[in-house]
N, C-alpha and C. Protein backbone atom coordinates (compact mmCIF):
# COMPACT_ATOMS: atom_id res chain seq x y z
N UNK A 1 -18.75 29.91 23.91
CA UNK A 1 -18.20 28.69 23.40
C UNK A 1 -19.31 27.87 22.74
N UNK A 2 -18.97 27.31 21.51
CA UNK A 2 -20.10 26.47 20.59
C UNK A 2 -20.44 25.52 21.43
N UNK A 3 -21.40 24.57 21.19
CA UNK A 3 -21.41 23.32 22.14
C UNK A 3 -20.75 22.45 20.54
N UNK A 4 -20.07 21.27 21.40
CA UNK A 4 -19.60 20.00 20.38
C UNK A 4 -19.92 18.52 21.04
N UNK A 5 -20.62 17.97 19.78
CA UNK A 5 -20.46 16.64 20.63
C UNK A 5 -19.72 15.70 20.28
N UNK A 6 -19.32 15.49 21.05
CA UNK A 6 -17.76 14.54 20.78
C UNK A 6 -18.14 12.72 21.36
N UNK A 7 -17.90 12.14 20.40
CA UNK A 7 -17.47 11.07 20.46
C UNK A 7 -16.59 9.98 20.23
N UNK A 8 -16.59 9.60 21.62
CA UNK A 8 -15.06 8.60 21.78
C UNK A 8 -15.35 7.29 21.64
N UNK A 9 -14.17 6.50 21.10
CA UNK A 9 -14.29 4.91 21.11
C UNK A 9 -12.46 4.91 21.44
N UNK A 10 -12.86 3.26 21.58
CA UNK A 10 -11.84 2.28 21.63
C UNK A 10 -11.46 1.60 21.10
N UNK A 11 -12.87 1.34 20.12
CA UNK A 11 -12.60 0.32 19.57
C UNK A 11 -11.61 -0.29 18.13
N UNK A 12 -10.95 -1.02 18.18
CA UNK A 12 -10.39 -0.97 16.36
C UNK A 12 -10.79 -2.19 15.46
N UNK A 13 -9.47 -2.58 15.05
CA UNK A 13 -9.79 -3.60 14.16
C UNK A 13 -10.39 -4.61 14.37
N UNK A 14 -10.41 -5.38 15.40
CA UNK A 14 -10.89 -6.44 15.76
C UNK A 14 -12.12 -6.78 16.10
N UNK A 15 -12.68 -5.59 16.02
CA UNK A 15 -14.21 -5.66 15.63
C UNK A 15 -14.53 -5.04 14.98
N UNK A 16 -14.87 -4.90 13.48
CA UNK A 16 -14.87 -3.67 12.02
C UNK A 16 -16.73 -3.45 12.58
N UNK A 17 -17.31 -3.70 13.10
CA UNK A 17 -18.35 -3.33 13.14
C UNK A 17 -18.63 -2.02 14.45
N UNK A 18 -18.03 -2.47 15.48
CA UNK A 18 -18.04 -1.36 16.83
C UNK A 18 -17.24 -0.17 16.09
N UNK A 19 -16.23 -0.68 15.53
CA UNK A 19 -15.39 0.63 15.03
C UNK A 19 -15.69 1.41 14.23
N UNK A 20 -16.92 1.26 13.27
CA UNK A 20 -16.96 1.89 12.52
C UNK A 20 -18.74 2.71 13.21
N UNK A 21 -19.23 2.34 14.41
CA UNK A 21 -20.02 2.66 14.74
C UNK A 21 -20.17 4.46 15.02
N UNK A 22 -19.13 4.99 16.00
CA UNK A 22 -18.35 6.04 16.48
C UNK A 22 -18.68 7.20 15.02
N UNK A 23 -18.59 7.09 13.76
CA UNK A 23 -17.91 7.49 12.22
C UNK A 23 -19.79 7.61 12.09
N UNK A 24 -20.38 6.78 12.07
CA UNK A 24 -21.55 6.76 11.45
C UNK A 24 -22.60 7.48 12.47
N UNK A 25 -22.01 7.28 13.40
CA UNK A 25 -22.89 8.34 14.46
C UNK A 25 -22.77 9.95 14.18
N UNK A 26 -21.18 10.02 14.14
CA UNK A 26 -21.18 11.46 13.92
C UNK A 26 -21.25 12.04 12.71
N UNK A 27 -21.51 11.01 11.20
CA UNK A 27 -22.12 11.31 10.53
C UNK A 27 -23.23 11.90 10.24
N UNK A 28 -24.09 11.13 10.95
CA UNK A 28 -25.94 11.52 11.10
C UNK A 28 -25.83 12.65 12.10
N UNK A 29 -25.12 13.06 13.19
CA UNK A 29 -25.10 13.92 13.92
C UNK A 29 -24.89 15.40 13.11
N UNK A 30 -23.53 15.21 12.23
CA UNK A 30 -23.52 16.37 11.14
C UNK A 30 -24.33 16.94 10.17
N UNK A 31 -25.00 15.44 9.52
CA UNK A 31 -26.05 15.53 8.41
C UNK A 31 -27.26 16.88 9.17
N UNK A 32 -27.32 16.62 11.23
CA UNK A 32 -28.59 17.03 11.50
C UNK A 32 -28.12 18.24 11.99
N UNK A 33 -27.07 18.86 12.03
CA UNK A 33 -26.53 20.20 12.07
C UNK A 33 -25.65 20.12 12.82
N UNK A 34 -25.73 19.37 13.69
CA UNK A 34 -24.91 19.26 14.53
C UNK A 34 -23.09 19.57 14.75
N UNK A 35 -22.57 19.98 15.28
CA UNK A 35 -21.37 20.21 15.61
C UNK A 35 -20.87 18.91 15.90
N UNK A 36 -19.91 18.23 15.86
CA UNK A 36 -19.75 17.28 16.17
C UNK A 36 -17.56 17.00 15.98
N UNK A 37 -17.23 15.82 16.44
CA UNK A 37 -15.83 15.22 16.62
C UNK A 37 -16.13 14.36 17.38
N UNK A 38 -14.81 13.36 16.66
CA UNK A 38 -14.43 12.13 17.41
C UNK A 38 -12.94 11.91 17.54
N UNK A 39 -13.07 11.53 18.97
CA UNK A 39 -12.09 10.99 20.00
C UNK A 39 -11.45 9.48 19.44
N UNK A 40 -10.85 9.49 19.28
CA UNK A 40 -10.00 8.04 19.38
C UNK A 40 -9.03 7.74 20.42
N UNK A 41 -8.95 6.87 21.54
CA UNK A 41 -7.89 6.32 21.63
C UNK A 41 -7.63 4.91 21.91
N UNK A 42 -6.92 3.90 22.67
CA UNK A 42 -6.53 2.79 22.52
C UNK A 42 -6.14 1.96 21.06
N UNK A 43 -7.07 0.84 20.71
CA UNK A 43 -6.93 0.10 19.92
C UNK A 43 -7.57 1.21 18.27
N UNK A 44 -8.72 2.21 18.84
CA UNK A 44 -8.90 2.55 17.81
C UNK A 44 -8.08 3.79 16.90
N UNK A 45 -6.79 4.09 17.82
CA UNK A 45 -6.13 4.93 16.58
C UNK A 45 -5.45 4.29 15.63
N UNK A 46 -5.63 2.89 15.51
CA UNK A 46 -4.93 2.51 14.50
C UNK A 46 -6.07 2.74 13.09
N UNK A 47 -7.00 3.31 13.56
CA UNK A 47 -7.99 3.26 12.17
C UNK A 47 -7.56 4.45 10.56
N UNK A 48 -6.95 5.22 11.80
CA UNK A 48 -6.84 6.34 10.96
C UNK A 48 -5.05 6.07 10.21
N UNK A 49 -4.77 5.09 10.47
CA UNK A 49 -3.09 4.92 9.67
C UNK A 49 -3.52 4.55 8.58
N UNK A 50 -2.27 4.63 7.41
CA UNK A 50 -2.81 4.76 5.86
C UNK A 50 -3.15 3.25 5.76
N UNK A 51 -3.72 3.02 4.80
CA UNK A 51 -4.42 1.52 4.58
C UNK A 51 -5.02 0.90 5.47
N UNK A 52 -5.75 0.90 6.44
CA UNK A 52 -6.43 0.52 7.46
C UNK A 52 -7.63 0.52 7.40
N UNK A 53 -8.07 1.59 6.86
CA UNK A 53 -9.73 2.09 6.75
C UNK A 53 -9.87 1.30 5.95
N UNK A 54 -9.17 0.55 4.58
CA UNK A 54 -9.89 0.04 3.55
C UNK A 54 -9.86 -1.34 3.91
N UNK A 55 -9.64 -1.63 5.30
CA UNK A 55 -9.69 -3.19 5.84
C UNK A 55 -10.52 -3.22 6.43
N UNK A 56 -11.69 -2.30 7.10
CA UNK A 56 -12.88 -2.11 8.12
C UNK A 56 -13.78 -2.64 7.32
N UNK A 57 -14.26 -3.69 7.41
CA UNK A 57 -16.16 -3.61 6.91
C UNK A 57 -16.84 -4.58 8.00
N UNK A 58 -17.60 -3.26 8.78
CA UNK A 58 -18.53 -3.87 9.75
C UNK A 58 -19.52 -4.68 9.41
N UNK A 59 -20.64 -5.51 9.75
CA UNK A 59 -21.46 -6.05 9.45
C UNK A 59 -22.83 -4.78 9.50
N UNK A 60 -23.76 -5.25 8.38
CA UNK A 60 -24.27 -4.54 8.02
C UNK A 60 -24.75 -2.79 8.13
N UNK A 61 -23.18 -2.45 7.70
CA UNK A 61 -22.89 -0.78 7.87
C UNK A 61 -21.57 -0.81 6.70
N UNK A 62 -21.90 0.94 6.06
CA UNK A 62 -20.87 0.53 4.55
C UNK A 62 -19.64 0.87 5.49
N UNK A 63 -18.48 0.60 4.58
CA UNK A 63 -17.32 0.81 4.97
C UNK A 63 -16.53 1.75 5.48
N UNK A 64 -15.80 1.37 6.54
CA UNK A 64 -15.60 2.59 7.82
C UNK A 64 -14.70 3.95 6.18
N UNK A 65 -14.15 3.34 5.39
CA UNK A 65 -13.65 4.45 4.42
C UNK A 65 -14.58 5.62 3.59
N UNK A 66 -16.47 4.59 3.98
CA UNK A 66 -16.99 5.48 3.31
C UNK A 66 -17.17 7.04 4.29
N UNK A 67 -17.40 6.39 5.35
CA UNK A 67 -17.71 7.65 6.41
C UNK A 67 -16.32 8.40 6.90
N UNK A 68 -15.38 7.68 6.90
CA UNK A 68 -13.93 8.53 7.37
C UNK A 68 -13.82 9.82 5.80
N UNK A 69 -14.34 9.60 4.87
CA UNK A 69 -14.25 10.02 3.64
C UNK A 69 -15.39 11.28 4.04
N UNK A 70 -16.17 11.53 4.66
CA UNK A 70 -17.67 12.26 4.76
C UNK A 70 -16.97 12.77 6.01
N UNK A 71 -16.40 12.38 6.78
CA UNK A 71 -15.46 13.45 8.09
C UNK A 71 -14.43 14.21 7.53
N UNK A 72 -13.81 13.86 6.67
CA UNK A 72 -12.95 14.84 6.11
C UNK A 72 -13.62 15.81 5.07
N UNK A 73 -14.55 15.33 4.74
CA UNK A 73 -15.03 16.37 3.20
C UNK A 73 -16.00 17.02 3.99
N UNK A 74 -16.24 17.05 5.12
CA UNK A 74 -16.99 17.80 5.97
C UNK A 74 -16.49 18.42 7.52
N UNK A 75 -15.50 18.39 7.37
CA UNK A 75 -14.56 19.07 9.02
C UNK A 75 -15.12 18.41 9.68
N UNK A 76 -15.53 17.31 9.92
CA UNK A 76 -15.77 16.14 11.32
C UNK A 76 -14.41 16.42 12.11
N UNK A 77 -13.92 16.86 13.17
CA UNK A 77 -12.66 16.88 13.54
C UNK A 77 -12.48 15.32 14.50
N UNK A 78 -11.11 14.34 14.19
CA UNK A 78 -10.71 13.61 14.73
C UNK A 78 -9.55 13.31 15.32
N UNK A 79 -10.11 13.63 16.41
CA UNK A 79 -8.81 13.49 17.87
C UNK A 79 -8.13 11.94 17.96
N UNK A 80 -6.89 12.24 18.45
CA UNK A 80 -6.43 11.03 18.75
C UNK A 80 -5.64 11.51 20.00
């Protein structure tokens, strides 16, 4: 079995900065070869409903659409 590292949040809209933290982690995790997925549940599966992502902008981190965009064009797998 591969190893994966998976990471989970909670977090959603109501804080565009925690939420988009989870996305940018397992970004850099992929960039470094890594195997990687993220977990969603509670408040943060609402991130992934249509028009939502383009309402995220954390404080100084680009927009949760740029990295949800870099999980899909790269098999990031995201659980809900």
């Amino acid at each position: 079995m591969e190893a994966v590292l998976t990471i989970s949040t909670t977090w959603g809209t109501t804080d565009p900065t925690k939420a988009t933290i989870p996305f940018h982690l397992a970004r850099g995790a992929k960039q470094a070869g890594v195997n990687v997925r993220v977990v969603l549940a509670g408040d943060s599966t609402d991130l992934i409903r249509t028009g939502v992502a383009g309402t995220v902008h954390g404080k100084g981190v680009p927009p949760l659409t740029e990295v949800l965009d870099f999980a899909r064009e790269n098999k990031i797998g995201i659980h809900v």
